[in-house]
Protein backbone atom coordinates (compact mmCIF):
# COMPACT_ATOMS: atom_id res chain seq x y z
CA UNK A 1 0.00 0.00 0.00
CA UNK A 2 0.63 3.53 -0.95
CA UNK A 3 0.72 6.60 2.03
CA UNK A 4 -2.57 7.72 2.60
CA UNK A 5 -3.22 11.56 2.65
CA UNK A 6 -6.48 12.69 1.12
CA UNK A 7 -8.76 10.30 3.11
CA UNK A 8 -7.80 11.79 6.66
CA UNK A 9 -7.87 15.26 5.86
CA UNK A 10 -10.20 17.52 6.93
CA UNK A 11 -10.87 19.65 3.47
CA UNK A 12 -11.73 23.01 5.46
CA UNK A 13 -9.66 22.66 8.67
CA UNK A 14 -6.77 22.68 6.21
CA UNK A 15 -7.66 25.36 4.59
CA UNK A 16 -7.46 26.90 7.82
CA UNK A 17 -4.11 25.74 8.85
CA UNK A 18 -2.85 27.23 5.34
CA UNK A 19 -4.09 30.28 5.99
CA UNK A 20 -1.30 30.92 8.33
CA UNK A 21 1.20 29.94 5.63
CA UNK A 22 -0.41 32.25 2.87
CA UNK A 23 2.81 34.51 2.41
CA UNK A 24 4.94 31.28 1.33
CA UNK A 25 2.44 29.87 -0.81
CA UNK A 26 1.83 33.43 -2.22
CA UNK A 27 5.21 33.95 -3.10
CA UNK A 28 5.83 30.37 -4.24
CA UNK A 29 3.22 30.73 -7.07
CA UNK A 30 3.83 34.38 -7.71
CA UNK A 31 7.16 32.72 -8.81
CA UNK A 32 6.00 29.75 -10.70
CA UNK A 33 3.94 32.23 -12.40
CA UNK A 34 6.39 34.41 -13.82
CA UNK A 35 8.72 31.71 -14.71
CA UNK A 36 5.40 30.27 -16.83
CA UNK A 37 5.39 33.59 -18.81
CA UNK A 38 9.24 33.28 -19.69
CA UNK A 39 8.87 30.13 -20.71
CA UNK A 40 5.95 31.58 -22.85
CA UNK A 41 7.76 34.31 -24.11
CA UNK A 42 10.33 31.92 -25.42
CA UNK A 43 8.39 29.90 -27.00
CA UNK A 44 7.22 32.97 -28.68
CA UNK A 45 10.40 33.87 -29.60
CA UNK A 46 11.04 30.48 -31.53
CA UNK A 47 7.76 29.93 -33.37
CA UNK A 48 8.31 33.43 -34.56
CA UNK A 49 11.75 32.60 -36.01
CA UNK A 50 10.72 29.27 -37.04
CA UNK A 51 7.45 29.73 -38.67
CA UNK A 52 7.70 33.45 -39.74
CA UNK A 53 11.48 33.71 -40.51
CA UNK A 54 12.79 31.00 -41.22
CA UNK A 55 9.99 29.69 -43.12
CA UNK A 56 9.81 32.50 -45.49
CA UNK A 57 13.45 33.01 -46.25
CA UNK A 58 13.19 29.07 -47.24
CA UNK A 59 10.22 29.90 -48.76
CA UNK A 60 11.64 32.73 -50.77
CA UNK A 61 14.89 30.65 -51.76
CA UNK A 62 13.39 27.91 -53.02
CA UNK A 63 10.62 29.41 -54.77
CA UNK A 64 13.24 30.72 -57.16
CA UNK A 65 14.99 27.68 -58.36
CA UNK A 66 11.57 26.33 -58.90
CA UNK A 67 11.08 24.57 -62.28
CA UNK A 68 7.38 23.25 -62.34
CA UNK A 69 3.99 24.28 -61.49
CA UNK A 70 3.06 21.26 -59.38
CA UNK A 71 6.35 21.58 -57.28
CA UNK A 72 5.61 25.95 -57.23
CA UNK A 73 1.88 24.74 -55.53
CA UNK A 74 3.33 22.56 -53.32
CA UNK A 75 5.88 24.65 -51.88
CA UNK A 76 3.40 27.41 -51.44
CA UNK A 77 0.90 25.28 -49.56
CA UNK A 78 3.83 24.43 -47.05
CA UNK A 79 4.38 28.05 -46.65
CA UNK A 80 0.94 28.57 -46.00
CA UNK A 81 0.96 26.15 -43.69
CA UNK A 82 3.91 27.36 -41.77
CA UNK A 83 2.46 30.75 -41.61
CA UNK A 84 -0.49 29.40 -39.94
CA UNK A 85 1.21 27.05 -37.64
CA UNK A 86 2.93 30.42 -36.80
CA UNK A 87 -0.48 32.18 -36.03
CA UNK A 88 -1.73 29.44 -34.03
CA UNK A 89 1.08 29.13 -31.52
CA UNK A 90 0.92 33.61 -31.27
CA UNK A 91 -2.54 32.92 -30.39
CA UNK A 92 -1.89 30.27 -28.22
CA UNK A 93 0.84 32.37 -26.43
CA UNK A 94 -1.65 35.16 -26.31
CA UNK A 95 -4.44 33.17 -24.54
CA UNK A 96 -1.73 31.76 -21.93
CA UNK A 97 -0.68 35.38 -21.34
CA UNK A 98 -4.36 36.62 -20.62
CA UNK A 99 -5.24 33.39 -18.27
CA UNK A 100 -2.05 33.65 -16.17
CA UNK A 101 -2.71 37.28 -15.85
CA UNK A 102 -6.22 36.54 -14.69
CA UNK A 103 -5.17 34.20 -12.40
CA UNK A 104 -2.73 36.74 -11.15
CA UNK A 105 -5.47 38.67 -10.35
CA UNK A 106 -7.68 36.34 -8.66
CA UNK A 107 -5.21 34.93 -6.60
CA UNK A 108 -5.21 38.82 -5.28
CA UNK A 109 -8.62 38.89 -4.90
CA UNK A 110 -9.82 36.23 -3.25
CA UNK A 111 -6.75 34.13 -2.26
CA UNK A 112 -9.18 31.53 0.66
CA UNK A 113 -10.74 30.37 -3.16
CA UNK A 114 -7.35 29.42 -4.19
CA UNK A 115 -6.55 27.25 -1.25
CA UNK A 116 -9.74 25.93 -1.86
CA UNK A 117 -9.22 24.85 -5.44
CA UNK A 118 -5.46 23.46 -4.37
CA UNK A 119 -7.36 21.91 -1.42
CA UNK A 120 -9.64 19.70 -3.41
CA UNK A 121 -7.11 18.92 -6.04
CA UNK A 122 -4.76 17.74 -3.38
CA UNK A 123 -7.27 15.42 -2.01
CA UNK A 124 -7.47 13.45 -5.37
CA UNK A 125 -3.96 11.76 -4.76
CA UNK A 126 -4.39 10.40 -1.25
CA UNK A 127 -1.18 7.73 -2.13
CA UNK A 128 2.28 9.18 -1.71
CA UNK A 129 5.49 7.68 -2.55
CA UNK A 130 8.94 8.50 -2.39
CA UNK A 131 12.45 8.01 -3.84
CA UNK A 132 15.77 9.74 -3.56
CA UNK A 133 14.92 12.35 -5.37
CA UNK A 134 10.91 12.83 -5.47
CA UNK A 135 7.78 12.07 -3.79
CA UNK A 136 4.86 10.71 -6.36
CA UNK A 137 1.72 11.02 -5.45
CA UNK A 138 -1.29 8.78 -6.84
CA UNK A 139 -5.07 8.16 -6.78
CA UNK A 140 -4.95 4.74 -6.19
CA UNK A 141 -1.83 2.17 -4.96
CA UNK A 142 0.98 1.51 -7.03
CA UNK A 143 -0.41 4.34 -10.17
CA UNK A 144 1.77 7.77 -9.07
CA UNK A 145 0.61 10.33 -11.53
CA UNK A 146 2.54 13.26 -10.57
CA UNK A 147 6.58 13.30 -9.51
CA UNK A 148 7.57 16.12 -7.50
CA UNK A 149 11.14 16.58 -6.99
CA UNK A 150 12.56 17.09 -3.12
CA UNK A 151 14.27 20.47 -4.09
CA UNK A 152 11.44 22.37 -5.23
CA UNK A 153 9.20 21.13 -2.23
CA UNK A 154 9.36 23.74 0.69
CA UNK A 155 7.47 22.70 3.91
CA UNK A 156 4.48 25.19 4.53
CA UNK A 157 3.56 24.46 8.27
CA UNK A 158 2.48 21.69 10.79
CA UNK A 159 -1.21 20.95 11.73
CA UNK A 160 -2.44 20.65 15.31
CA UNK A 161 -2.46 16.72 14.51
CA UNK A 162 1.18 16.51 13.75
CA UNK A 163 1.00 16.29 9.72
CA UNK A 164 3.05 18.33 7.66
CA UNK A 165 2.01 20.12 4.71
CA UNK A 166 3.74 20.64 1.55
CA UNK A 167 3.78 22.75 -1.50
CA UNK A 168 5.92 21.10 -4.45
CA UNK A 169 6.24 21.87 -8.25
CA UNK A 170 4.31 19.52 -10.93
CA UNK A 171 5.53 19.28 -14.73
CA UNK A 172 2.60 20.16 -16.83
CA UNK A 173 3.81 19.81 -20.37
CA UNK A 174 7.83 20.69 -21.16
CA UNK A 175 9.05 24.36 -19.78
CA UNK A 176 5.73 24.97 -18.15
CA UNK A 177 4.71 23.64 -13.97
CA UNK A 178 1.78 24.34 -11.55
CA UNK A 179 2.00 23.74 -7.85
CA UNK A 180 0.33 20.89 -5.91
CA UNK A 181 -0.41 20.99 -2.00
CA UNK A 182 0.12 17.40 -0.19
CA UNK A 183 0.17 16.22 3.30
CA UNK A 184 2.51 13.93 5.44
CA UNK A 185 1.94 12.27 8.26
CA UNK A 186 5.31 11.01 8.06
CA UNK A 187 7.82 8.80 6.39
CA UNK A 188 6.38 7.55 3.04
CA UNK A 189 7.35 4.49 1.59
CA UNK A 190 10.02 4.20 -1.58
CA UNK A 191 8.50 3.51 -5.04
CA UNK A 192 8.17 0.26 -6.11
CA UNK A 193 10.40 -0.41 -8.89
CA UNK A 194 7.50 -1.71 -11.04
CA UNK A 195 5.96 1.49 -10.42
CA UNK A 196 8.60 3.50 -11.12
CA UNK A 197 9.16 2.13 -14.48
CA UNK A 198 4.88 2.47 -15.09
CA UNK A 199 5.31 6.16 -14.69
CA UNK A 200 8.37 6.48 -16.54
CA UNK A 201 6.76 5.28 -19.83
CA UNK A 202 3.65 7.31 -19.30
């Protein structure tokens, strides 16, 4: 068996224990916020110069040692194509900017509704497990789902019944991370190997 969190915890008497921790947790996602938008304005950066500029100085070298109509349509369809891969990921970027910015904002606002939210996801992985470097926590036994690595865990405070909680960094997709709230009651047990391996390919 896994370490069980979510079934023992009292959903609004931790959201009362956080509350004295808010400045941490603040700042901790403050920070994984801003790192999100460099990440973003990266990724900008290089679907700009890969779809925009690069794409049309190909465009505009090949197009002139074209020889035949069927290969001028084809390489004008991939340009077209590149140029709209290249609008899709500005508007993507765009969107991301305007949601983390209204998050931003709402985490000002009304920051109780935040622990709420980080509450009730926390409480959907009630089995933690550990290695060396990371504790994975999981919905059911033996299935982590989400590795969060030691050194970007900081401990946020103690409850009155002796658990600890915990604010670590999750990998959403590559260059980009949210932050997930768990609970310890103590020493969780290693990974299974089999495990380990299970979440490796996933």
């Amino acid at each position: 068996m896994g370490y069980l969190t979510g079934e023992i915890m009292d959903q609004e008497l931790l959201i009362i224990e956080l509350l004295s921790a808010a400045e941490p947790i603040y700042k901790r996602v403050q920070k994984n916020r801003r790192k999100n938008l460099v990440a973003a304005f990266l990724f900008l950066i290089v679907a700009c110069v890969l779809f925009f500029g690069i794409g049309s100085f190909v465009y505009q070298r090949l197009e002139m040692r074209v020889r035949s109509f069927d290969t001028g349509y084809w390489l004008r369809d991939f340009y077209h194509f590149s140029l709209v891969l290249g609008m899709i990921s500005v508007a993507a970027v765009v969107i991301f900017f305007i949601v983390n910015g209204i998050q931003g904002i709402r985490l000002r606002r009304s920051f109780q509704r935040f622990l709420e939210r980080a509450v009730k996801k926390a409480a959907k992985y009630p089995v933690v497990y550990q290695d060396r470097d990371a504790y994975y926590l999981a919905e059911e036994a033996r299935k982590p789902k989400i590795r969060l690595l030691k050194m970007d865990c900081i401990e946020l405070t103690t409850t009155f019944d002796g658990a600890t909680i915990y604010l670590g960094i999750r990998q959403e997709f590559r260059g980009f991370s949210g932050t997930q709230l768990f609970v310890l009651n103590g020493e969780p047990p290693v990974l299974p190997e089999r495990s380990e391996c299970l979440f490796m390919m996933e």
